[in-house]
N, C-alpha and C. Protein backbone atom coordinates (compact mmCIF):
# COMPACT_ATOMS: atom_id res chain seq x y z
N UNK A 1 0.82 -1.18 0.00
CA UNK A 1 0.00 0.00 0.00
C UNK A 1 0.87 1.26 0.00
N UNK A 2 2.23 1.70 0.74
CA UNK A 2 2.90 2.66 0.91
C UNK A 2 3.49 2.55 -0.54
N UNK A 3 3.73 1.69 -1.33
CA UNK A 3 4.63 1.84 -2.14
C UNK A 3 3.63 2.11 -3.18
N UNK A 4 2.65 1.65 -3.31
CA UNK A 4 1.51 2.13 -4.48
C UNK A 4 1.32 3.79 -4.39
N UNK A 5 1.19 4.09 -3.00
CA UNK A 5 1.58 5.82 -2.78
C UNK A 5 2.57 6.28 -3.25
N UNK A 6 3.68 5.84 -3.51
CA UNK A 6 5.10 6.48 -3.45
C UNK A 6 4.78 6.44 -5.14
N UNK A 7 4.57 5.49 -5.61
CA UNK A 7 4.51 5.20 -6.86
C UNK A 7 3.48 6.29 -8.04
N UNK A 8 2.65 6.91 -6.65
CA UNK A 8 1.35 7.81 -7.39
C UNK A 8 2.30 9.06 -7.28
N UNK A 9 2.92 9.40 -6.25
CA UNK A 9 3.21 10.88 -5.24
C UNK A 9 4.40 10.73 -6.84
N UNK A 10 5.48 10.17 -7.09
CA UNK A 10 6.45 10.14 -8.16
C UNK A 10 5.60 10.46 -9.26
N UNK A 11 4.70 9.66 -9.84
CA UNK A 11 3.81 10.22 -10.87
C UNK A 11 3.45 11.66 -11.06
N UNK A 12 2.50 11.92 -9.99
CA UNK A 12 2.41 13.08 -10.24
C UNK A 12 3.34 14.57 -9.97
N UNK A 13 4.81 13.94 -9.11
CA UNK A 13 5.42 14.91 -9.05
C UNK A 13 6.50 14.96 -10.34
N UNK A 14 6.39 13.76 -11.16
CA UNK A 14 7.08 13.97 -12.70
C UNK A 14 6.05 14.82 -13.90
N UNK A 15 5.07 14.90 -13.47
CA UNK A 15 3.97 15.71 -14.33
C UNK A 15 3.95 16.74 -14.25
N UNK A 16 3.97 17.47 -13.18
CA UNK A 16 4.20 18.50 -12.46
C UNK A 16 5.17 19.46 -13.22
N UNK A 17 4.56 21.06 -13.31
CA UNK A 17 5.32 21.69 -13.27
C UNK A 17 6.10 22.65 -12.61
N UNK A 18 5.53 22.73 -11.04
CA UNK A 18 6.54 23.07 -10.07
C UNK A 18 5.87 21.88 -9.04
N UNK A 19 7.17 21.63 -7.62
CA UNK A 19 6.40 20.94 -7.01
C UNK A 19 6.63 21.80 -5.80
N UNK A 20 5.86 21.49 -4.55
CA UNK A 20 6.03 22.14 -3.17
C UNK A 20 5.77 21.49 -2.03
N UNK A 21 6.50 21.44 -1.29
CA UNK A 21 6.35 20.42 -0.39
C UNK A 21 6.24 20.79 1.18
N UNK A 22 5.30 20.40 1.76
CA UNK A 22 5.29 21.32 3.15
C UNK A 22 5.32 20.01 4.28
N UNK A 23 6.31 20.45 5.08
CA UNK A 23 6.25 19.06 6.06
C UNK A 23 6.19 19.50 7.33
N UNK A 24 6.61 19.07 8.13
CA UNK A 24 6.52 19.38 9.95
C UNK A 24 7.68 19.68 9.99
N UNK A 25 7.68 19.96 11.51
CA UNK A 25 8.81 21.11 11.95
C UNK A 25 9.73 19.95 12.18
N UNK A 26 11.03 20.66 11.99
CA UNK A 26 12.53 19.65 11.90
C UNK A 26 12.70 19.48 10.42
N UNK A 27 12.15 19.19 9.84
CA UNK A 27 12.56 18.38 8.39
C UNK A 27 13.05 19.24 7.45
N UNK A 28 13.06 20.92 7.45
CA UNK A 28 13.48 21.87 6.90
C UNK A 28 14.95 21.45 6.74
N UNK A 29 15.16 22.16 8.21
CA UNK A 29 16.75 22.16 8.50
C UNK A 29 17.29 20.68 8.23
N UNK A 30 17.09 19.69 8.71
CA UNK A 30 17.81 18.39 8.57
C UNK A 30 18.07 18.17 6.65
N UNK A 31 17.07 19.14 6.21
CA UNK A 31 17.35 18.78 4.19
C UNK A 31 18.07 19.96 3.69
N UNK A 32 18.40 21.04 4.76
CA UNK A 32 19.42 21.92 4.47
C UNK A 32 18.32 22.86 3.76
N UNK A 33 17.46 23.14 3.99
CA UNK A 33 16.48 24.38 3.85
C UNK A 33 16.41 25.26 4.94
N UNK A 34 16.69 26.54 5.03
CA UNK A 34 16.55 27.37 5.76
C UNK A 34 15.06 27.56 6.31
N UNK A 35 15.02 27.37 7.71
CA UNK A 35 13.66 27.12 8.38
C UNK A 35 13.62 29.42 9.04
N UNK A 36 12.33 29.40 9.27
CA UNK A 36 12.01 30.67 9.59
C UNK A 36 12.70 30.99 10.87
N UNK A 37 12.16 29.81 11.99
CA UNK A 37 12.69 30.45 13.64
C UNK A 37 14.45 30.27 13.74
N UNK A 38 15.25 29.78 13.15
CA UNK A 38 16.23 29.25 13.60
C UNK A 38 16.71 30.43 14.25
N UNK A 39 17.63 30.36 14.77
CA UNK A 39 18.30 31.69 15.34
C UNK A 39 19.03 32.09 14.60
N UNK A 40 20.18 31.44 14.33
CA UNK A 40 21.65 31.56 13.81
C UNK A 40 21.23 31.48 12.33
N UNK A 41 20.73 30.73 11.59
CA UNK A 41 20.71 30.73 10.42
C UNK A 41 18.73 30.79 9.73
N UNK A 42 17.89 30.81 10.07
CA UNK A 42 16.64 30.99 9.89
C UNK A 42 16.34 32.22 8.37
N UNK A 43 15.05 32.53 8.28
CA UNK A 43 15.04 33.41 7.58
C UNK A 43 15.04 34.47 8.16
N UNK A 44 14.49 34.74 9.50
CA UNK A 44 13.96 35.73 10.57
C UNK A 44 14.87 36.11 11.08
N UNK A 45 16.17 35.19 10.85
CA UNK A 45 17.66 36.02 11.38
C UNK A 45 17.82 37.13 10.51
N UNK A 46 17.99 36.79 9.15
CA UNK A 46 18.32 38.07 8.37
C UNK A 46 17.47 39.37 8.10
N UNK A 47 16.09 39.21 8.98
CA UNK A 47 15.47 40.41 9.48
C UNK A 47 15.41 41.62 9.94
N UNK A 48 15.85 42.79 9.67
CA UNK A 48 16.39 43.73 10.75
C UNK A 48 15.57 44.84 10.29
N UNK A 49 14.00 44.63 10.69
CA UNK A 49 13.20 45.62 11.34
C UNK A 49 13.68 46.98 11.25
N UNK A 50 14.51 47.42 12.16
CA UNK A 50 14.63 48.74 13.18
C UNK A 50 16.17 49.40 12.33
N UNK A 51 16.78 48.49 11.33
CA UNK A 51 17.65 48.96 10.26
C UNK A 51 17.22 49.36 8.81
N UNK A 52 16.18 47.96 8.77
CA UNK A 52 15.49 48.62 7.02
C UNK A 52 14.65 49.33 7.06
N UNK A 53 13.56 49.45 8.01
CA UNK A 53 12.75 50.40 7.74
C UNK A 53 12.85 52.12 7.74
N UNK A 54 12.23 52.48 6.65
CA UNK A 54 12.03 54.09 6.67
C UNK A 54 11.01 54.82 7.94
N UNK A 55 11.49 55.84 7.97
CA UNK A 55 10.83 56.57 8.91
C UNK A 55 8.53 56.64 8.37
N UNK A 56 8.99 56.31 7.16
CA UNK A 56 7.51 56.09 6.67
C UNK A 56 7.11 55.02 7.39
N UNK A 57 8.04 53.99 7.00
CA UNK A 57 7.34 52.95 7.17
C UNK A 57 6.91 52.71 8.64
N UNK A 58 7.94 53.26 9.69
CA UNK A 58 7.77 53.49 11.11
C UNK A 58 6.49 54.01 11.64
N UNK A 59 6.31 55.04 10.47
CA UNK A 59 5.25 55.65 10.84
C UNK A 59 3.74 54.84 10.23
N UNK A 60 3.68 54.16 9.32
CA UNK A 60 2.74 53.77 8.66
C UNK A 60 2.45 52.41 9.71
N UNK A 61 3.55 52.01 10.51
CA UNK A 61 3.04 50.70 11.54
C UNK A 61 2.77 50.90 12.89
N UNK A 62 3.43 52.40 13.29
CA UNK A 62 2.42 53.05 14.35
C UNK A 62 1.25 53.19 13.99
N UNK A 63 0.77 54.19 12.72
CA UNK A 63 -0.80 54.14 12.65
C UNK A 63 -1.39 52.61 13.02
N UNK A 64 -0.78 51.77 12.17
CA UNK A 64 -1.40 50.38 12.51
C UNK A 64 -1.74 49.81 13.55
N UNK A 65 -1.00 50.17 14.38
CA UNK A 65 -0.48 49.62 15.84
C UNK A 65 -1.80 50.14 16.48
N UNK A 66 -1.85 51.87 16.31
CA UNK A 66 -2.85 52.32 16.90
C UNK A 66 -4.34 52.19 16.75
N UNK A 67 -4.00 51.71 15.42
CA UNK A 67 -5.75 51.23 15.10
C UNK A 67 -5.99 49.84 15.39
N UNK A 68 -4.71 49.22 15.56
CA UNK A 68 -4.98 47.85 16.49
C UNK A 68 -5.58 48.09 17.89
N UNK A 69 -5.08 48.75 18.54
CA UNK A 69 -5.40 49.24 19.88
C UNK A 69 -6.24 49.70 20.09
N UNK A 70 -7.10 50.16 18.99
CA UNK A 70 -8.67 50.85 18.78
C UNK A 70 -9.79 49.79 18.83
N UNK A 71 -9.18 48.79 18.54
CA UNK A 71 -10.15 47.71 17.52
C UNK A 71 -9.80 46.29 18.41
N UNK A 72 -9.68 46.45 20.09
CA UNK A 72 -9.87 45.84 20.37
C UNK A 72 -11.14 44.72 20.87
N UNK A 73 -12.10 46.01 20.87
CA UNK A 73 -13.68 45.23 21.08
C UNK A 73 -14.41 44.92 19.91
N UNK A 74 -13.90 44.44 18.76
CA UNK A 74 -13.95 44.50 17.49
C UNK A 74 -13.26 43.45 16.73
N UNK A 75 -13.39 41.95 17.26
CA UNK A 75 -12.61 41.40 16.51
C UNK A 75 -12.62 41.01 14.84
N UNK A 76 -13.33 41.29 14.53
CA UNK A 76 -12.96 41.20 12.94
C UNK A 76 -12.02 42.44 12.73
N UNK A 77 -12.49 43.43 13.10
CA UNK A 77 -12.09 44.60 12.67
C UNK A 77 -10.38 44.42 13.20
N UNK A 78 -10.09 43.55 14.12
CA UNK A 78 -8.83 43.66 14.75
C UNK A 78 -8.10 42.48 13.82
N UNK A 79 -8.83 41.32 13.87
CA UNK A 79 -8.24 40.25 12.94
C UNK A 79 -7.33 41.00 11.69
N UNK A 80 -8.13 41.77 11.10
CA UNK A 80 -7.95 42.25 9.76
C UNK A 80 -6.61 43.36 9.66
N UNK A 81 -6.74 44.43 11.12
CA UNK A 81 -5.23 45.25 11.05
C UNK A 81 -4.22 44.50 11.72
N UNK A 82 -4.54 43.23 12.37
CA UNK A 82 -3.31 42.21 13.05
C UNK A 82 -2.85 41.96 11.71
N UNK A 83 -3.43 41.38 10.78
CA UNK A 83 -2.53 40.75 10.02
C UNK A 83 -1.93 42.04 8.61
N UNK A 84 -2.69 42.89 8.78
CA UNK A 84 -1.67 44.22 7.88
C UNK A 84 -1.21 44.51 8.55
N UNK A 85 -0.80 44.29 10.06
CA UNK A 85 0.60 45.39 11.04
C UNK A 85 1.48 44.05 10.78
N UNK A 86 1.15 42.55 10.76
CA UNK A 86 2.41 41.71 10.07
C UNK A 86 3.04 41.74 8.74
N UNK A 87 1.72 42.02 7.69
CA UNK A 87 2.06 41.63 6.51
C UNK A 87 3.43 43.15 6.25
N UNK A 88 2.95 44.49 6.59
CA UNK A 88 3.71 45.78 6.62
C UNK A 88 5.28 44.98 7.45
N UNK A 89 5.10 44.22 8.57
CA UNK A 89 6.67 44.55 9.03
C UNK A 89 7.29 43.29 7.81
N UNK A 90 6.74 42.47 7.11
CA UNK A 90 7.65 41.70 6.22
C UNK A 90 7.86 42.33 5.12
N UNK A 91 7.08 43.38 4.70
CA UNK A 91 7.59 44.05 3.91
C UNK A 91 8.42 45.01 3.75
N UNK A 92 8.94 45.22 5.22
CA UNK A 92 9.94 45.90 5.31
C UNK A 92 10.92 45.37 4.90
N UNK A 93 11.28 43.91 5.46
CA UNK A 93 12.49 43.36 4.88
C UNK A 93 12.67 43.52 3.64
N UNK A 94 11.96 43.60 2.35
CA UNK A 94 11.90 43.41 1.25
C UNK A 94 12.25 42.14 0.58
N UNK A 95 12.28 41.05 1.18
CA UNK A 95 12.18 39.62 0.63
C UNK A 95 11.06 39.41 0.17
N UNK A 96 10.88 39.63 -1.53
CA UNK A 96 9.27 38.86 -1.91
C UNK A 96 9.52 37.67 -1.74
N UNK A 97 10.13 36.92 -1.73
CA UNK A 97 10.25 35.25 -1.72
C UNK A 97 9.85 34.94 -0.30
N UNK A 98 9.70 35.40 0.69
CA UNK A 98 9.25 35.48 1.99
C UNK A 98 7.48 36.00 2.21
N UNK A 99 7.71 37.20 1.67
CA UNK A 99 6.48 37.54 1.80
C UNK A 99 5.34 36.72 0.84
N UNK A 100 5.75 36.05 -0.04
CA UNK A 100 4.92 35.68 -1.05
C UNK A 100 4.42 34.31 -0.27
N UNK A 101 5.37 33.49 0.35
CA UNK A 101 5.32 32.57 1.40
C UNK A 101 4.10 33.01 2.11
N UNK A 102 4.45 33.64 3.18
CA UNK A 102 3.94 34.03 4.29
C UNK A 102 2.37 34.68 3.52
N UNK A 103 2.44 34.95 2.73
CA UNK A 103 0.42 35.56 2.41
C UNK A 103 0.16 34.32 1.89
N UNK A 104 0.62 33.15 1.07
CA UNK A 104 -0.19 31.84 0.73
C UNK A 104 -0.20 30.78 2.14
N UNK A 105 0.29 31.04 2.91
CA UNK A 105 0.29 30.14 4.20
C UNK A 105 -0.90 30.54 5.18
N UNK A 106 -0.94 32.09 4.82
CA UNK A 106 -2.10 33.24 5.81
C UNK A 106 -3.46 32.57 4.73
N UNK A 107 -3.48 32.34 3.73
CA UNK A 107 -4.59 32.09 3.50
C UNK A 107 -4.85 31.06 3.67
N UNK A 108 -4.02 29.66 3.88
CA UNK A 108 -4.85 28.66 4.24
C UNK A 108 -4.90 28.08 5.95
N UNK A 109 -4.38 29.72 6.23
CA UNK A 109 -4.33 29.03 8.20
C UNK A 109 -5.00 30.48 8.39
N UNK A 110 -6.17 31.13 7.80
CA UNK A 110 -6.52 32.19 7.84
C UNK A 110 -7.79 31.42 9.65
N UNK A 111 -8.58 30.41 8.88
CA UNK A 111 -9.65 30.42 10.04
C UNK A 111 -8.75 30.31 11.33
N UNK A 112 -8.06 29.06 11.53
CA UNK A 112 -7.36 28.61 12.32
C UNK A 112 -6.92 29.94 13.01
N UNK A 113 -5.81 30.56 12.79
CA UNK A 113 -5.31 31.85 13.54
C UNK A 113 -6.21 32.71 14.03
N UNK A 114 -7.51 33.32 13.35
CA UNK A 114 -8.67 34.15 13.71
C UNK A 114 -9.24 33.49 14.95
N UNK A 115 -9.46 32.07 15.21
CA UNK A 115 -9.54 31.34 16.70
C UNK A 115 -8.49 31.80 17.73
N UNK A 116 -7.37 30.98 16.77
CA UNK A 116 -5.99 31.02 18.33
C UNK A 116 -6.11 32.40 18.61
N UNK A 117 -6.18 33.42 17.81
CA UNK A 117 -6.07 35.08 18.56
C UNK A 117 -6.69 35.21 19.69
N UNK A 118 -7.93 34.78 19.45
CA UNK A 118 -9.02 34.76 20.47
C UNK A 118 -9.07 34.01 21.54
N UNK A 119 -8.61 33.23 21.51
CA UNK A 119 -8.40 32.26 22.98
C UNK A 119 -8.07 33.24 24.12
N UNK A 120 -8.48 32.53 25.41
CA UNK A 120 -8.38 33.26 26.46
C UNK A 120 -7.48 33.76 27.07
N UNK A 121 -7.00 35.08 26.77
CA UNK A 121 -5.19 35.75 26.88
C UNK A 121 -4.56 36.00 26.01
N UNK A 122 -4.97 35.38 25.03
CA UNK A 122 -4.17 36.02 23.91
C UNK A 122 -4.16 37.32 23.24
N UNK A 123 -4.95 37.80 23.01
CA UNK A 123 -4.80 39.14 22.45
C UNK A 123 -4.43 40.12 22.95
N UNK A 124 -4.90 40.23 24.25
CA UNK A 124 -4.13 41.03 25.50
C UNK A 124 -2.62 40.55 25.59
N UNK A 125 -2.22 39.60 25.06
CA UNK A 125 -0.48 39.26 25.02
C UNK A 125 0.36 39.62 23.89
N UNK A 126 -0.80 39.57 22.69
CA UNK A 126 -0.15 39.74 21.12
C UNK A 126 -0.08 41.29 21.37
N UNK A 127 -1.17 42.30 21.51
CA UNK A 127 -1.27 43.16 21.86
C UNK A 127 -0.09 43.61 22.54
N UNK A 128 0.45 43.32 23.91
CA UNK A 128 1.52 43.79 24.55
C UNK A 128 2.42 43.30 23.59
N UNK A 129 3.00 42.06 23.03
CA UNK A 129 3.79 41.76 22.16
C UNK A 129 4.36 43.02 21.11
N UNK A 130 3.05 43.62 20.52
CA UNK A 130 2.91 44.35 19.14
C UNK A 130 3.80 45.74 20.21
N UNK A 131 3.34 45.70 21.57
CA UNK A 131 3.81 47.27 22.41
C UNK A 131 5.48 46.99 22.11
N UNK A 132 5.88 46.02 22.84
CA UNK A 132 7.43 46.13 23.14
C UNK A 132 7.79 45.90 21.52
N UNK A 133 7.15 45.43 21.16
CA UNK A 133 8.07 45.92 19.31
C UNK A 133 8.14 46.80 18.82
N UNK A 134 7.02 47.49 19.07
CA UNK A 134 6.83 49.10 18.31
C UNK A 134 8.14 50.24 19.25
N UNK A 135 8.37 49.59 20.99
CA UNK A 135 8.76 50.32 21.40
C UNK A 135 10.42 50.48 21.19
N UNK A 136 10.68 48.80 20.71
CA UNK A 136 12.11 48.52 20.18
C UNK A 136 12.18 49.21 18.85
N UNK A 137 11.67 49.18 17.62
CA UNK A 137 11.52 49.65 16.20
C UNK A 137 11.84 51.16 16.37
N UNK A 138 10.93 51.99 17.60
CA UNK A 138 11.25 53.24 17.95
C UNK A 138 12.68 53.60 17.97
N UNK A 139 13.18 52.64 18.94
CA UNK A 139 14.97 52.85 19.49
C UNK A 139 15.73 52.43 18.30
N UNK A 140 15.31 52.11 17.33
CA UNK A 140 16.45 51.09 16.05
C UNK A 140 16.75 50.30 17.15
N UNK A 141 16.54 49.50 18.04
CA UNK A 141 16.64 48.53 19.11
C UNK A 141 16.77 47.27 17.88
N UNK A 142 17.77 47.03 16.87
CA UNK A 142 17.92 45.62 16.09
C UNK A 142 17.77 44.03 16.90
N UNK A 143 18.32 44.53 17.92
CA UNK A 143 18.75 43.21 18.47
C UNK A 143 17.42 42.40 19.19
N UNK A 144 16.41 43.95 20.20
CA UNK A 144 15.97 43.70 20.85
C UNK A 144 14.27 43.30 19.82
N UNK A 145 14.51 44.08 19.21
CA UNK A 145 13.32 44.07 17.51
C UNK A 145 13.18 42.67 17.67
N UNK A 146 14.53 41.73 16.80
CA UNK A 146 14.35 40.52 16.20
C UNK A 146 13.92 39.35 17.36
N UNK A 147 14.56 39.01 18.58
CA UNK A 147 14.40 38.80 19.95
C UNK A 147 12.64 38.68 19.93
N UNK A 148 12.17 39.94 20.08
CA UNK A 148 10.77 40.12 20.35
C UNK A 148 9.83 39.77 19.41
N UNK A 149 10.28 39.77 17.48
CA UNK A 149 9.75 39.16 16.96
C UNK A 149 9.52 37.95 16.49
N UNK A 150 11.14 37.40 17.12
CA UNK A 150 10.74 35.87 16.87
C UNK A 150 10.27 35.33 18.34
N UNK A 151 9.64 35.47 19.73
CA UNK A 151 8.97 35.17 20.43
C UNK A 151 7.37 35.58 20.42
N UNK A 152 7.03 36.57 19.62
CA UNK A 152 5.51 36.89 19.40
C UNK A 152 5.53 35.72 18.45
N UNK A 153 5.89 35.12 17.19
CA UNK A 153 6.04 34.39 16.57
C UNK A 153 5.97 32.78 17.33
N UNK A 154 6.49 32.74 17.94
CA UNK A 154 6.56 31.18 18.79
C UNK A 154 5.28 31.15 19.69
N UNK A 155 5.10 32.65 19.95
CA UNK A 155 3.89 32.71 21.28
C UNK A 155 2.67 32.13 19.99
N UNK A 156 2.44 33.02 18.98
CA UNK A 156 1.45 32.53 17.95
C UNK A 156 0.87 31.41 17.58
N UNK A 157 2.43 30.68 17.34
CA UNK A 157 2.27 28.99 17.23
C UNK A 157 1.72 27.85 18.20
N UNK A 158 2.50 28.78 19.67
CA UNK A 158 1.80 28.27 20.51
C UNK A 158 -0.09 28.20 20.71
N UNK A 159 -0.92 29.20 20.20
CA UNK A 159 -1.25 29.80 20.72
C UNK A 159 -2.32 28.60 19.66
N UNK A 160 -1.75 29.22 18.65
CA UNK A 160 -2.55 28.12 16.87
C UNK A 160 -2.36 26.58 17.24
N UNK A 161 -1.43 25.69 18.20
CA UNK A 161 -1.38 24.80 18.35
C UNK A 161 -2.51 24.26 18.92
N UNK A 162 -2.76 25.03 20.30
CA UNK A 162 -3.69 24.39 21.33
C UNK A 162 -2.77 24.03 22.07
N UNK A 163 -4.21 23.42 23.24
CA UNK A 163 -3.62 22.65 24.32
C UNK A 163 -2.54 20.93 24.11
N UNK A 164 -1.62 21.28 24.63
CA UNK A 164 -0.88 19.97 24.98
C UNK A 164 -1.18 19.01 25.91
N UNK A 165 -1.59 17.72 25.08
CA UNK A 165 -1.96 16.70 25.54
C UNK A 165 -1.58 16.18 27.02
């Protein structure tokens, strides 16, 4: 039976004109693909927030920030500037190969995340999360930026996971 699979999955990945492959966590790095969280070598290492961005752009993710903070009794309305105050800080980096990632992944973990936000504590945490970033981005704080964005990031996953068994 596994090999009648292997035998289909080869088929159609010789037909194919691109293929893409999405697996669980570990299997990135062990095939020598650069995984997002790593520290040392990730994609989120070569991130630097509080160096690339323009004073526009600083300013265009405060507004955000603040209309996040508006739109807290409002969750659609908040769902919707949570994920333009993320989609804005990846575009700071200017990696489309990242960002192009990250909006086809948002659309198929769109329901899923609109839950985990909502769980009990969380938004009041993402929320403070979004504070100490905005307040690092302020300082060109690089170090303390990337730090804080790859733990709002882990808190997320946590958050999209659920409870542990």
């Amino acid at each position: 039976m596994v090999e009648d699979a292997v035998v289909a999955v080869r088929a159609l990945a010789q037909r194919a004109a691109r293929v893409c492959v999405l697996t669980g966590a570990g299997m990135s790095a062990e095939s020598g693909i650069a995984t997002f969280r790593d520290a040392m070598s990730g994609l989120w290492s070569r991130f630097d927030p509080a160096e690339l961005a323009s004073e526009e752009q600083r300013a265009e993710l405060a507004a955000l920030h603040e209309r996040l903070e508006k739109s807290v009794r409002n969750r659609d309305a908040f769902f919707d500037i949570n994920e333009q105050f993320h989609m804005a800080l990846l575009q700071m980096a200017g990696n489309r190969w990242a960002l192009q990632l990250v909006t086809d992944l948002r659309k198929v973990m769109k329901l899923n995340r609109h839950h985990s936000l909502f769980k009990k504590g969380r938004l009041a945490d993402s929320l403070a999360e979004h504070r100490a970033l905005m307040a690092a981005l302020a300082a060109h704080d690089a170090a303390t930026a990337t730090r804080l964005m790859k733990a709002h990031f882990d808190n997320g996953l946590e958050a999209a996971a659920g409870p542990t068994a």
